[in-house]
C-alpha atoms as a PDB file:
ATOM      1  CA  UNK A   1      -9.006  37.387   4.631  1.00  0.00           C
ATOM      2  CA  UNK A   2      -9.217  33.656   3.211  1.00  0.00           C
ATOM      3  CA  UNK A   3     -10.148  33.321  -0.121  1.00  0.00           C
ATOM      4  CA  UNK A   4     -12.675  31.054  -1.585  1.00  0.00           C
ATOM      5  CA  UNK A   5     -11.859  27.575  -2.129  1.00  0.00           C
ATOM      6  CA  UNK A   6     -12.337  25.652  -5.594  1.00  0.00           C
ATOM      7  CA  UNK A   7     -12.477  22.466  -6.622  1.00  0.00           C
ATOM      8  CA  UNK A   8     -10.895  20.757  -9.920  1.00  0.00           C
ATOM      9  CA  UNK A   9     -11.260  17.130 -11.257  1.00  0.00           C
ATOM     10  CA  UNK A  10      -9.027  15.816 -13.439  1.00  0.00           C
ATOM     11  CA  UNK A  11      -8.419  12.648 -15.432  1.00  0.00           C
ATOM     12  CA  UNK A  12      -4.680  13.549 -15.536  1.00  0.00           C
ATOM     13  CA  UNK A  13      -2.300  15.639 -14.005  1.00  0.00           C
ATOM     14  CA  UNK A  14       0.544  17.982 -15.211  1.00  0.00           C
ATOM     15  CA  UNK A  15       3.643  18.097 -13.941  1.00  0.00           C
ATOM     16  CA  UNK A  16       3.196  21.315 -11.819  1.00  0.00           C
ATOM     17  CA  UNK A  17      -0.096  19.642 -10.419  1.00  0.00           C
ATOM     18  CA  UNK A  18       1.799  16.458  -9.251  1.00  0.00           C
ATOM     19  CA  UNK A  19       4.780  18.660  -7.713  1.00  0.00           C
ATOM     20  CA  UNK A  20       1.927  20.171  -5.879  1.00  0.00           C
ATOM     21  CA  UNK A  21       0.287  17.023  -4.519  1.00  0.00           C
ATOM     22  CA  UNK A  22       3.899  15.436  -3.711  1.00  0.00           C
ATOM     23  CA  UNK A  23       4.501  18.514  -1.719  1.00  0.00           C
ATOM     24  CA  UNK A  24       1.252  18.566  -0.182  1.00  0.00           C
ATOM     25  CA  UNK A  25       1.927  14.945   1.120  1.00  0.00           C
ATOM     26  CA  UNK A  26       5.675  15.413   2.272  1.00  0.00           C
ATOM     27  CA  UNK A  27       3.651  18.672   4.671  1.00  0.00           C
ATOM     28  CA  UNK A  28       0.964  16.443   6.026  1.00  0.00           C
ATOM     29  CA  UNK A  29       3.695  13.876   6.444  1.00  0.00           C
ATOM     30  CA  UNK A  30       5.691  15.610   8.524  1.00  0.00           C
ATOM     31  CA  UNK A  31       2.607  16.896  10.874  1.00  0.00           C
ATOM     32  CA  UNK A  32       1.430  13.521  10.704  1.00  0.00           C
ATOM     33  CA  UNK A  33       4.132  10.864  10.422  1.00  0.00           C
ATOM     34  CA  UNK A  34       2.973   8.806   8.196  1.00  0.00           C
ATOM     35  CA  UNK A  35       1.363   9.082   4.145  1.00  0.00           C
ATOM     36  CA  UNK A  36      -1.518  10.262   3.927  1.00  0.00           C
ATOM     37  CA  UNK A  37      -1.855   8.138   0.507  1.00  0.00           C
ATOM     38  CA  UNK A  38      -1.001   4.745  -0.126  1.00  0.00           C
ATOM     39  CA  UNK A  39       1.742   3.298  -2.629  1.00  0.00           C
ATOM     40  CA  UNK A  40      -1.375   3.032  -5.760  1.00  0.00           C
ATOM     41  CA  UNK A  41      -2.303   5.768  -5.239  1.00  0.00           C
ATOM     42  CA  UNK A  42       1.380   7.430  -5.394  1.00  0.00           C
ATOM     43  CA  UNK A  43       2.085   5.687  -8.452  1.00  0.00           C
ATOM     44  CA  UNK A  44      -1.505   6.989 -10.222  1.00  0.00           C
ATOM     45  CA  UNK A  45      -0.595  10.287  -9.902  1.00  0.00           C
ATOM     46  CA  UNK A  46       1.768   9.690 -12.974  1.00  0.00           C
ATOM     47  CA  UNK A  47       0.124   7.456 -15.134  1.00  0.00           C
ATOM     48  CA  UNK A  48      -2.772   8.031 -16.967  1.00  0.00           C
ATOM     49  CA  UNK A  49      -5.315   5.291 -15.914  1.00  0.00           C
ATOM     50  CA  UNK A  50      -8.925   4.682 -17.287  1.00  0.00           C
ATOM     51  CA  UNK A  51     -10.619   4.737 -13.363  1.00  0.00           C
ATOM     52  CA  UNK A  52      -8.576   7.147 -11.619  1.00  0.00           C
ATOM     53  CA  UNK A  53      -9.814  10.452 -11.376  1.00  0.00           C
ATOM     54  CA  UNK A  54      -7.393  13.496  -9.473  1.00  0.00           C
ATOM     55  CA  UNK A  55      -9.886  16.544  -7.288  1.00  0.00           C
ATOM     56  CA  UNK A  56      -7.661  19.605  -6.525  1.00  0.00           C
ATOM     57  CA  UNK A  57      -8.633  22.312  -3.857  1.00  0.00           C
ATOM     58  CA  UNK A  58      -7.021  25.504  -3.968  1.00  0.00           C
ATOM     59  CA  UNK A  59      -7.450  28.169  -2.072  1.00  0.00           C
ATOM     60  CA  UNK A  60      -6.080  31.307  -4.684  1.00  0.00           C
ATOM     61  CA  UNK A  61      -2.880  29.768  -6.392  1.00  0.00           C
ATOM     62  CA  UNK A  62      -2.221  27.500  -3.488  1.00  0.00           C
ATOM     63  CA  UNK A  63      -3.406  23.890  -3.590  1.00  0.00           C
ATOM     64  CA  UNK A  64      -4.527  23.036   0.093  1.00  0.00           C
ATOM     65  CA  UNK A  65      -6.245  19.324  -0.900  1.00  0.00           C
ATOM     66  CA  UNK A  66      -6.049  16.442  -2.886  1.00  0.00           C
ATOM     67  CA  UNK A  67      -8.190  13.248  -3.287  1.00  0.00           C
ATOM     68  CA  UNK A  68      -8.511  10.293  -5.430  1.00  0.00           C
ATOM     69  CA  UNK A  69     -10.915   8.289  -6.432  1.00  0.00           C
ATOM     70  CA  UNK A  70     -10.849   4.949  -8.105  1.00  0.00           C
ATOM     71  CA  UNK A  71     -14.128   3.679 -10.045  1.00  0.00           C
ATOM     72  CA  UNK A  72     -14.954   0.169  -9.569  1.00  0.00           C
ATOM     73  CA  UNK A  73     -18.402  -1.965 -10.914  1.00  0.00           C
ATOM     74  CA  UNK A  74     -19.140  -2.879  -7.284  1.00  0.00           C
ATOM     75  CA  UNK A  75     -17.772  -0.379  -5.680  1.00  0.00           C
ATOM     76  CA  UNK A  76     -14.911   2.475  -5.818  1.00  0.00           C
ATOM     77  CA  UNK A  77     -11.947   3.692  -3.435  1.00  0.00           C
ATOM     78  CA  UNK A  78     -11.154   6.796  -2.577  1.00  0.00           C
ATOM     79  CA  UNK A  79      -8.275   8.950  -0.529  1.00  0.00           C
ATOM     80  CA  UNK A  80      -8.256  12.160   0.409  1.00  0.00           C
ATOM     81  CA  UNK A  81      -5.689  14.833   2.342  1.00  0.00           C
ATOM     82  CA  UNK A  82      -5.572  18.302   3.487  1.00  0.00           C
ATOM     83  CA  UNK A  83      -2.953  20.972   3.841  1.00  0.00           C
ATOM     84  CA  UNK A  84      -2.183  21.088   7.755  1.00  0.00           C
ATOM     85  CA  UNK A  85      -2.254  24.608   7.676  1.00  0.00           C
ATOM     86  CA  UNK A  86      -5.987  24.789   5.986  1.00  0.00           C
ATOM     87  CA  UNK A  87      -7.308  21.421   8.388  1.00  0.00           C
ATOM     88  CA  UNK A  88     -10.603  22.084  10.567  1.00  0.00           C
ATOM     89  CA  UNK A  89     -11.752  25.243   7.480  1.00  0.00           C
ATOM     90  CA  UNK A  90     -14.023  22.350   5.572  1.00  0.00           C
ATOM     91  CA  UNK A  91     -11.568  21.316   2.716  1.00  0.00           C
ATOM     92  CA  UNK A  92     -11.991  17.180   3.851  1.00  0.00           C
ATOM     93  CA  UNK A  93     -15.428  17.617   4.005  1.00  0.00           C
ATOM     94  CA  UNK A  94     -15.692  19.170   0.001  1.00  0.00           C
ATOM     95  CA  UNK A  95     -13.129  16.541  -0.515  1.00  0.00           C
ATOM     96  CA  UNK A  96     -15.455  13.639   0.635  1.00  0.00           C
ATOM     97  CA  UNK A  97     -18.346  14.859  -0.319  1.00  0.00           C
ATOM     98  CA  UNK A  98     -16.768  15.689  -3.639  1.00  0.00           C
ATOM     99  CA  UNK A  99     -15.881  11.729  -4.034  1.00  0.00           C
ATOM    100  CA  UNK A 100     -19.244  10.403  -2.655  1.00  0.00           C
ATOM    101  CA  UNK A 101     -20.713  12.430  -5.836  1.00  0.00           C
ATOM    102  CA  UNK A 102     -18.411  11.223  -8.219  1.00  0.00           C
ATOM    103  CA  UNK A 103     -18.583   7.653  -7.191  1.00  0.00           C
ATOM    104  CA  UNK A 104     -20.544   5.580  -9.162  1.00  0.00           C
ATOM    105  CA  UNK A 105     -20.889   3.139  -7.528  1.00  0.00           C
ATOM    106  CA  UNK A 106     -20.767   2.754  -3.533  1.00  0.00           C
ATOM    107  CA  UNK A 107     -17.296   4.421  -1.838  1.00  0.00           C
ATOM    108  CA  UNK A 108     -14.865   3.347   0.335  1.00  0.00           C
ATOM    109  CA  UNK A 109     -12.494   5.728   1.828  1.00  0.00           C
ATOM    110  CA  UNK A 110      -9.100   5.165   2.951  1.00  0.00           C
ATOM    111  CA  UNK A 111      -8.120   6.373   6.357  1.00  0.00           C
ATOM    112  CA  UNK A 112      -3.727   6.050   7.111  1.00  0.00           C
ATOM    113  CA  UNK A 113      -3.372   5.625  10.432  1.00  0.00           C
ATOM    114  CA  UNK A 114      -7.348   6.078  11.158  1.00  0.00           C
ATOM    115  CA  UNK A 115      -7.159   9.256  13.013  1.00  0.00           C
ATOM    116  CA  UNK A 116     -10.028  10.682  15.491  1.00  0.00           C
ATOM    117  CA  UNK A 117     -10.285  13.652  12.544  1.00  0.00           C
ATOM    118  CA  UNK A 118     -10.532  11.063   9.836  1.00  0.00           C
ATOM    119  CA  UNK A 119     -12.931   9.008  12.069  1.00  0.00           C
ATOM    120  CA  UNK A 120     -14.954  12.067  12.272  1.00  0.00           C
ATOM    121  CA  UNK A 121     -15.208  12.848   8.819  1.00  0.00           C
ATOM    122  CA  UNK A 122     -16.267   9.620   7.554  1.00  0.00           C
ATOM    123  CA  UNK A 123     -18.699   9.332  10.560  1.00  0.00           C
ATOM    124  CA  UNK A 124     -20.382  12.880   9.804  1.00  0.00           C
ATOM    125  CA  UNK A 125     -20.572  11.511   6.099  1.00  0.00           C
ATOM    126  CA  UNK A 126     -23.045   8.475   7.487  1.00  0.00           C
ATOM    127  CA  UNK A 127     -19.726   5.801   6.519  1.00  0.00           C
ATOM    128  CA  UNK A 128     -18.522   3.186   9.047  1.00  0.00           C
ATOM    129  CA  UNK A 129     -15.425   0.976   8.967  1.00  0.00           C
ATOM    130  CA  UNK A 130     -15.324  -1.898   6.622  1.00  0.00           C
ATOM    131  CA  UNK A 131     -12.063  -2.962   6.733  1.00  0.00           C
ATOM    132  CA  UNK A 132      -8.783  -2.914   8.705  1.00  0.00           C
ATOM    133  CA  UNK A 133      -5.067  -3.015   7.603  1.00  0.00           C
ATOM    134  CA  UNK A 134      -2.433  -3.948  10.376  1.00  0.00           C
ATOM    135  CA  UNK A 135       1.146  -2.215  10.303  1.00  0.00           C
ATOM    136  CA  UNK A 136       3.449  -4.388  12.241  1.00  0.00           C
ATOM    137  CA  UNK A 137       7.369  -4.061  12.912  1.00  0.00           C
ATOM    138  CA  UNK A 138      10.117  -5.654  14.650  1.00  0.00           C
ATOM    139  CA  UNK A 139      13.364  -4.945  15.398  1.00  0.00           C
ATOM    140  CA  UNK A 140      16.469  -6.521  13.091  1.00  0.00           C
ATOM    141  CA  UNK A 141      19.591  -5.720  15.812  1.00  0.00           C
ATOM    142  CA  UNK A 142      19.206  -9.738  16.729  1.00  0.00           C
ATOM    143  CA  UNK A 143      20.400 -13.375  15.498  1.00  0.00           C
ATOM    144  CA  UNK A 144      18.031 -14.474  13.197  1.00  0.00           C
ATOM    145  CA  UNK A 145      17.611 -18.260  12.281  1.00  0.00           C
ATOM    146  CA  UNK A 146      18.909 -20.007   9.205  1.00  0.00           C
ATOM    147  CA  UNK A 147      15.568 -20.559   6.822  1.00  0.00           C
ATOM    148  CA  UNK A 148      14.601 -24.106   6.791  1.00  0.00           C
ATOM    149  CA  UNK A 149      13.671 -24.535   2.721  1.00  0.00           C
ATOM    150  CA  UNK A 150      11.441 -28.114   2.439  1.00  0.00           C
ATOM    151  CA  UNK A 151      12.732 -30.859   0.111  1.00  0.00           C
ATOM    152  CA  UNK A 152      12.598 -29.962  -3.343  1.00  0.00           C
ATOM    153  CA  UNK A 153      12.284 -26.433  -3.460  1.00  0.00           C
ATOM    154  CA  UNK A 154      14.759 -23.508  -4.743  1.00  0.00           C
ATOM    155  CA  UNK A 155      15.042 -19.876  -3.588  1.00  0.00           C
ATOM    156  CA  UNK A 156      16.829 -17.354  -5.706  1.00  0.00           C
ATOM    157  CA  UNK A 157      15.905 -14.144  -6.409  1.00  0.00           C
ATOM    158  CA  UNK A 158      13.803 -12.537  -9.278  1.00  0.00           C
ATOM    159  CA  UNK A 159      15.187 -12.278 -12.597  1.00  0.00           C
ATOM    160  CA  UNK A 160      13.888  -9.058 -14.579  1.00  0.00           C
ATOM    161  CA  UNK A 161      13.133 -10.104 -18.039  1.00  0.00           C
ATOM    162  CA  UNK A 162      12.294 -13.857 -17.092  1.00  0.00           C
ATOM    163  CA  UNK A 163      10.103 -13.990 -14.066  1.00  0.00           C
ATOM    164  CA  UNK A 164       7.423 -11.659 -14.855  1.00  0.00           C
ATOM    165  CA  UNK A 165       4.962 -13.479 -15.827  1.00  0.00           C
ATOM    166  CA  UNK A 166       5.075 -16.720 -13.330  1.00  0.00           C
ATOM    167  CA  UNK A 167       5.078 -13.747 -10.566  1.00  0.00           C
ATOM    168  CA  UNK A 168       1.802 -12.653 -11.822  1.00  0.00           C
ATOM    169  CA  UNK A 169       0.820 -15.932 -11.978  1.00  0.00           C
ATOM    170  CA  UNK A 170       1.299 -17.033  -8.327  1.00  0.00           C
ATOM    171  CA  UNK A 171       0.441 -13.349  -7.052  1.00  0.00           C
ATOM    172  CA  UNK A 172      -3.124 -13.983  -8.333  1.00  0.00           C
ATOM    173  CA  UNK A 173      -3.384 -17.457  -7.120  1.00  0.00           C
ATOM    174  CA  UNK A 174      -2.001 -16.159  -4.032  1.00  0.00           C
ATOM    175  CA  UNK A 175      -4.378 -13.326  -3.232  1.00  0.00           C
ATOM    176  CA  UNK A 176      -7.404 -14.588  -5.197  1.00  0.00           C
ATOM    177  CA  UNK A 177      -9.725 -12.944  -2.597  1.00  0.00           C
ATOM    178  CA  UNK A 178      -7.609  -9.606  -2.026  1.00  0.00           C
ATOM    179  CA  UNK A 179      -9.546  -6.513  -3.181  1.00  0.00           C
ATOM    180  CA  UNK A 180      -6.286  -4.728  -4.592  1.00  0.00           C
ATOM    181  CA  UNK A 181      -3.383  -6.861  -5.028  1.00  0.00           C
ATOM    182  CA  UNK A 182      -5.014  -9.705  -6.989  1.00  0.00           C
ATOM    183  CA  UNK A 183      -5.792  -7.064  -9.696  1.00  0.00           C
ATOM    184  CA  UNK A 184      -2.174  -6.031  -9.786  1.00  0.00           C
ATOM    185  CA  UNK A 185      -0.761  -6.254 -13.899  1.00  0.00           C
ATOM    186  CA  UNK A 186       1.768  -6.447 -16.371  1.00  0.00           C
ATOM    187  CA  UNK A 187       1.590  -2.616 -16.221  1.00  0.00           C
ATOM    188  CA  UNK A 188       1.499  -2.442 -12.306  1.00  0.00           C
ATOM    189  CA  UNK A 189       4.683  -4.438 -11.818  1.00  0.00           C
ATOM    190  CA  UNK A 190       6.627  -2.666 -14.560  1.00  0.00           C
ATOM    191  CA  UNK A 191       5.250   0.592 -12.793  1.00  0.00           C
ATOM    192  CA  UNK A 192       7.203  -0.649  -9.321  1.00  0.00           C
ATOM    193  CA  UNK A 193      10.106  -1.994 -10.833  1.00  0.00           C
ATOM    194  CA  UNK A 194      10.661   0.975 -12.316  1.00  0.00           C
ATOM    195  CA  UNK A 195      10.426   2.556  -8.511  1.00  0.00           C
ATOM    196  CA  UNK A 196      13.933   3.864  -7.220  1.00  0.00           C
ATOM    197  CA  UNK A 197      13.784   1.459  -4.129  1.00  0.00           C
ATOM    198  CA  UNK A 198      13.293  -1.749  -6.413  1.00  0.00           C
ATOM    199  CA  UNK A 199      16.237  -4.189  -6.201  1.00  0.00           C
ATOM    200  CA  UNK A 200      15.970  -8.041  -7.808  1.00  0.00           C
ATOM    201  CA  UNK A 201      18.339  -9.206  -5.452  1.00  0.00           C
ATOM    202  CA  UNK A 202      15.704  -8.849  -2.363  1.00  0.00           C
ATOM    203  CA  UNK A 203      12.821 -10.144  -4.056  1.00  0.00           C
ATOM    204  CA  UNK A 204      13.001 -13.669  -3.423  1.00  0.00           C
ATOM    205  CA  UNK A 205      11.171 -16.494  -5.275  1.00  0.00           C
ATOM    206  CA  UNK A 206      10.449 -20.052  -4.403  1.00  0.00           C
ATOM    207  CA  UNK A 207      10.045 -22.534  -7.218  1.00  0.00           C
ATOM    208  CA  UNK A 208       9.921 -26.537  -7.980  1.00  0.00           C
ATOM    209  CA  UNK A 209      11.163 -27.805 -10.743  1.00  0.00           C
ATOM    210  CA  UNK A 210      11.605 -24.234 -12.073  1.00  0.00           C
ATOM    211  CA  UNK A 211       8.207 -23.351 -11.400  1.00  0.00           C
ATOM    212  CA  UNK A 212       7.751 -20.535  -9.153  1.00  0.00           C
ATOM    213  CA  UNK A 213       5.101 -22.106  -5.963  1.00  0.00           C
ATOM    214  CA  UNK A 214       5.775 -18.397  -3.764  1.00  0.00           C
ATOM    215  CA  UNK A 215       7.762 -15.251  -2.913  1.00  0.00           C
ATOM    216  CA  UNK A 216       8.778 -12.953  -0.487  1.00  0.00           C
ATOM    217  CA  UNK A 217       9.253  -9.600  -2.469  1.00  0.00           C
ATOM    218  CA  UNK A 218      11.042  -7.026  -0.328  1.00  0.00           C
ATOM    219  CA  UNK A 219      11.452  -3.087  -0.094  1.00  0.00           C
ATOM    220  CA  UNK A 220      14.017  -0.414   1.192  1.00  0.00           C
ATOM    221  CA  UNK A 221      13.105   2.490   2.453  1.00  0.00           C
ATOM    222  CA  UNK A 222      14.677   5.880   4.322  1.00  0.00           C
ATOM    223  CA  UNK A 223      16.538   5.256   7.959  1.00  0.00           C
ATOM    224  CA  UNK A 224      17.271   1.419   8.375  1.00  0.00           C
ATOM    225  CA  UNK A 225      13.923   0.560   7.489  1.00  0.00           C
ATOM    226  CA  UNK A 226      13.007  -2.578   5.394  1.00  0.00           C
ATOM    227  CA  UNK A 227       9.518  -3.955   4.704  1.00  0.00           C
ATOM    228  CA  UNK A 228       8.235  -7.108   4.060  1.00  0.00           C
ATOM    229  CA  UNK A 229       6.602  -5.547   0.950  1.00  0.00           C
ATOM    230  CA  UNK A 230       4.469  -8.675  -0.115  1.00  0.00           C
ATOM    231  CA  UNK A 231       4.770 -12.478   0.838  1.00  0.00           C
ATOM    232  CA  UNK A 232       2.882 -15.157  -1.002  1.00  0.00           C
ATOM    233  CA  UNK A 233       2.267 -18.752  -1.870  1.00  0.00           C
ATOM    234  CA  UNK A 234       0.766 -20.436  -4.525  1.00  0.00           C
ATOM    235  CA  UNK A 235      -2.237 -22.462  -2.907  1.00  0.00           C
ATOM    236  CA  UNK A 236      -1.073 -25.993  -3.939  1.00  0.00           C
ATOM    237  CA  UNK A 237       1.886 -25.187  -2.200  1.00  0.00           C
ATOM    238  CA  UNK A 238       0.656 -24.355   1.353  1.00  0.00           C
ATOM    239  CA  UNK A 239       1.320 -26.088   4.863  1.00  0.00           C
ATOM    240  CA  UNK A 240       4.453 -27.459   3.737  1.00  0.00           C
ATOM    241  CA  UNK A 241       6.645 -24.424   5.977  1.00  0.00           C
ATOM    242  CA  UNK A 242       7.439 -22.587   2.550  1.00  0.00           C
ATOM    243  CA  UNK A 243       5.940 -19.252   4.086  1.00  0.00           C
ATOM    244  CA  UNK A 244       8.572 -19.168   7.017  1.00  0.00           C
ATOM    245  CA  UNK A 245      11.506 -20.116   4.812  1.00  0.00           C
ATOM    246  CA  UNK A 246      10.657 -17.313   2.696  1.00  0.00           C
ATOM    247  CA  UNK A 247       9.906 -14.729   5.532  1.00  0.00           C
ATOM    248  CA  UNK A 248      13.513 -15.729   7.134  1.00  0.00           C
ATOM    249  CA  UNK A 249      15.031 -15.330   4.037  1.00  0.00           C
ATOM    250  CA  UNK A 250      14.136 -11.475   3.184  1.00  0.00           C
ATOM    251  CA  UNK A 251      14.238 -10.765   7.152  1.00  0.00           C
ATOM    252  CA  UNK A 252      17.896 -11.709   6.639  1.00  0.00           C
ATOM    253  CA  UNK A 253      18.705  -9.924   3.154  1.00  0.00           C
ATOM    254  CA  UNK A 254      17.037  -6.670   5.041  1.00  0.00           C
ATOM    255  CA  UNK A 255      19.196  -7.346   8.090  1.00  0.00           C
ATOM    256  CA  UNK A 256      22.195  -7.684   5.872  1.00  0.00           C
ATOM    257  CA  UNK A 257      21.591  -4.237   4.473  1.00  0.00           C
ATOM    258  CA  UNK A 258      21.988  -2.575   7.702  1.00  0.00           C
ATOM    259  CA  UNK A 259      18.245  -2.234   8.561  1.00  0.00           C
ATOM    260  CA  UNK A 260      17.235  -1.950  12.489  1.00  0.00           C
ATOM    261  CA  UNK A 261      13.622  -2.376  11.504  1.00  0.00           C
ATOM    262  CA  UNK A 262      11.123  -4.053   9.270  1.00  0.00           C
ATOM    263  CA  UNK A 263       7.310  -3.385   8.710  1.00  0.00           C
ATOM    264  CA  UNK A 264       4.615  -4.829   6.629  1.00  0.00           C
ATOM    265  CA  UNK A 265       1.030  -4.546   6.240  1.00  0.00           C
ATOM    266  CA  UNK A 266      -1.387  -7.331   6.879  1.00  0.00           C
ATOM    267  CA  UNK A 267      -5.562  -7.875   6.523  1.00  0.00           C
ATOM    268  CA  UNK A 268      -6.996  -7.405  10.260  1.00  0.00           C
ATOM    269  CA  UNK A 269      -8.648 -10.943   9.540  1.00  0.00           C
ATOM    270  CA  UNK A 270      -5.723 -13.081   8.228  1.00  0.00           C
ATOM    271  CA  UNK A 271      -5.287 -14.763  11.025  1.00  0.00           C
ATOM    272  CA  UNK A 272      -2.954 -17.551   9.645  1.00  0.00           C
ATOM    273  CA  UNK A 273      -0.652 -14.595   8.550  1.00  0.00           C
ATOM    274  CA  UNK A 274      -0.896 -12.071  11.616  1.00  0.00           C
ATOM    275  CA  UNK A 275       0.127 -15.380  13.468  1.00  0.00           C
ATOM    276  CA  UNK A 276       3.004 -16.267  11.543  1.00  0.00           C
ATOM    277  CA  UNK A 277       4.056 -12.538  12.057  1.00  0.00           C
ATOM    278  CA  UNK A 278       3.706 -12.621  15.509  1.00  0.00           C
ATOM    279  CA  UNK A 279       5.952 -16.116  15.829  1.00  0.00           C
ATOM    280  CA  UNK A 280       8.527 -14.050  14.965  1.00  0.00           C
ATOM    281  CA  UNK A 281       8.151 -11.261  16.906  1.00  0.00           C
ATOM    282  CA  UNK A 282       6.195  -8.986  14.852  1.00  0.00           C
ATOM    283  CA  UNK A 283       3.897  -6.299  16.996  1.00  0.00           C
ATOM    284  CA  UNK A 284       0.975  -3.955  15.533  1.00  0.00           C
ATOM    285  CA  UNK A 285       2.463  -0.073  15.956  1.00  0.00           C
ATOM    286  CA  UNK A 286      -0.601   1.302  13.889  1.00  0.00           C
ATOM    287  CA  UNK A 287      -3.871   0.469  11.965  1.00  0.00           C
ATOM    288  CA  UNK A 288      -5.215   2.092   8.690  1.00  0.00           C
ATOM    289  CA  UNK A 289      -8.864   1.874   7.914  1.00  0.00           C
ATOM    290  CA  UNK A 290     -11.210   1.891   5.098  1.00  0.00           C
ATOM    291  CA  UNK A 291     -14.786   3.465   5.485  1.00  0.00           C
ATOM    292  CA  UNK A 292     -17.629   2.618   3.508  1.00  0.00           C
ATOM    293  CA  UNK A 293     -21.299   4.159   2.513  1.00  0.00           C
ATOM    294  CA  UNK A 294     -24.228   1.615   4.207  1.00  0.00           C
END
């Protein structure tokens, strides 16, 4: 006979707690193929952070689902995942419903991959999609062009220690508009240099006159798979070819490390981005969603 489940909420999590969770996503993972949570929310399960709240179900001594939700003025983003062996037994729903209490202010809800269960759950919960993240790969087993840099302008890669702050500079020029990435800090990058994956010698930065105008910041991950892990250019710099030279130029660092493929994620409605992407042969292989109450 099941036992009953409970729910915890927690501003921070012990160690045994985030074993838990990691194992938790490495099961749904494997049903699923893909994470169930996104990198920010990987990297909050460690660190102690003002808006981020943790919501454990257990069923007994067994944790069977985990959400997160982060508290914003205007509105707050949440993620949620259950145990495969404990889906369609109401644990997502106490999850969500769980979040939509806590939130205060209006919630969003992340769904990876934007499944027919998650589309359910959301739908039941009166929430409707709001936004739409393209994953798109290509193949690296062919010739790839030489990167035409314009006049004037220097590509190296990023020197820890020195380049920290221009980054943060451009990245919030860059992504002004962007819900998540324009927030990112001082604290945020040190958090995913510190990441076992990071390497200096892929992440690639553009700069006149020693002032860094873009970059193309790339990531390794498990069988031959690269990612172009962010790409962007300060405004003043735009139209002048500097976001192709850069693309071309990780594209050939991740071919050069034996990759066969490369992904990346892109808004729905970037167009000038998704079309760049697809000029060099980028296709959409999945789509993750974000819900929203109203």
């Amino acid at each position: 006979m099941s036992e009953v489940l409970t729910i915890a909420m927690a501003a921070e999590l012990t160690e045994t707690e985030i074993a838990e969770v990691l194992q938790l996503v490495a099961d749904a993972a494997a049903v699923d193929q893909m994470k169930a949570l996104n990198e920010a929310a990987m990297l909050r399960l460690r660190r102690l952070h003002p808006t981020t709240q943790h919501l454990l179900v257990s069923e007994g001594d067994q944790l069977v689902g985990y959400a997160q939700l982060e508290s914003g003025i205007e509105w707050s983003a949440g993620q949620l995942l259950v145990s495969p062996s404990h889906r369609g037994r109401g644990v997502g729903t106490l999850l969500l419903q769980r979040l939509i209490m806590e939130s205060a202010s209006p919630l969003r809800v992340w769904a990876m991959g934007d499944s027919p269960a998650a589309r359910a759950l959301a739908t039941a919960a009166g929430m409707t999609a709001h936004r739409e993240l393209l994953i798109m790969e290509r193949r690296l087993d062919e010739d790839l062009p030489e990167p035409l840099v314009p006049p004037g302008v220097e590509i190296r890669s990023f020197v820890p220690g020195q380049d920290e702050q221009q980054w943060l500079r451009v990245n919030a020029a860059a992504f002004a508009h962007h819900p998540e990435q324009a927030l990112i800090d001082g604290d945020d990058l040190a958090d995913r240099m510190a990441e076992s994956w990071f390497d200096p010698r892929g992440f690639f930065v553009a700069t006149i006159d020693n002032t860094m105008v873009g970059f193309h910041w790339t990531k390794q991950h498990q069988d031959q798979l690269g990612e172009v892990y962010v790409l962007g250019i300060e405004p003043s710099a735009a139209g002048r070819g500097l976001g192709k030279a850069l693309l071309l130029t990780g594209l050939r660092w991740l071919q050069q490390r034996g990759n066969t493929r490369v992904e990346l994620y892109v808004e729905a409605d970037h167009r000038a981005a998704i079309g760049l992407y697809l000029s060099y042969g980028f296709g959409t292989v999945s789509r993750d969603v974000m819900y929203a109450q109203g």
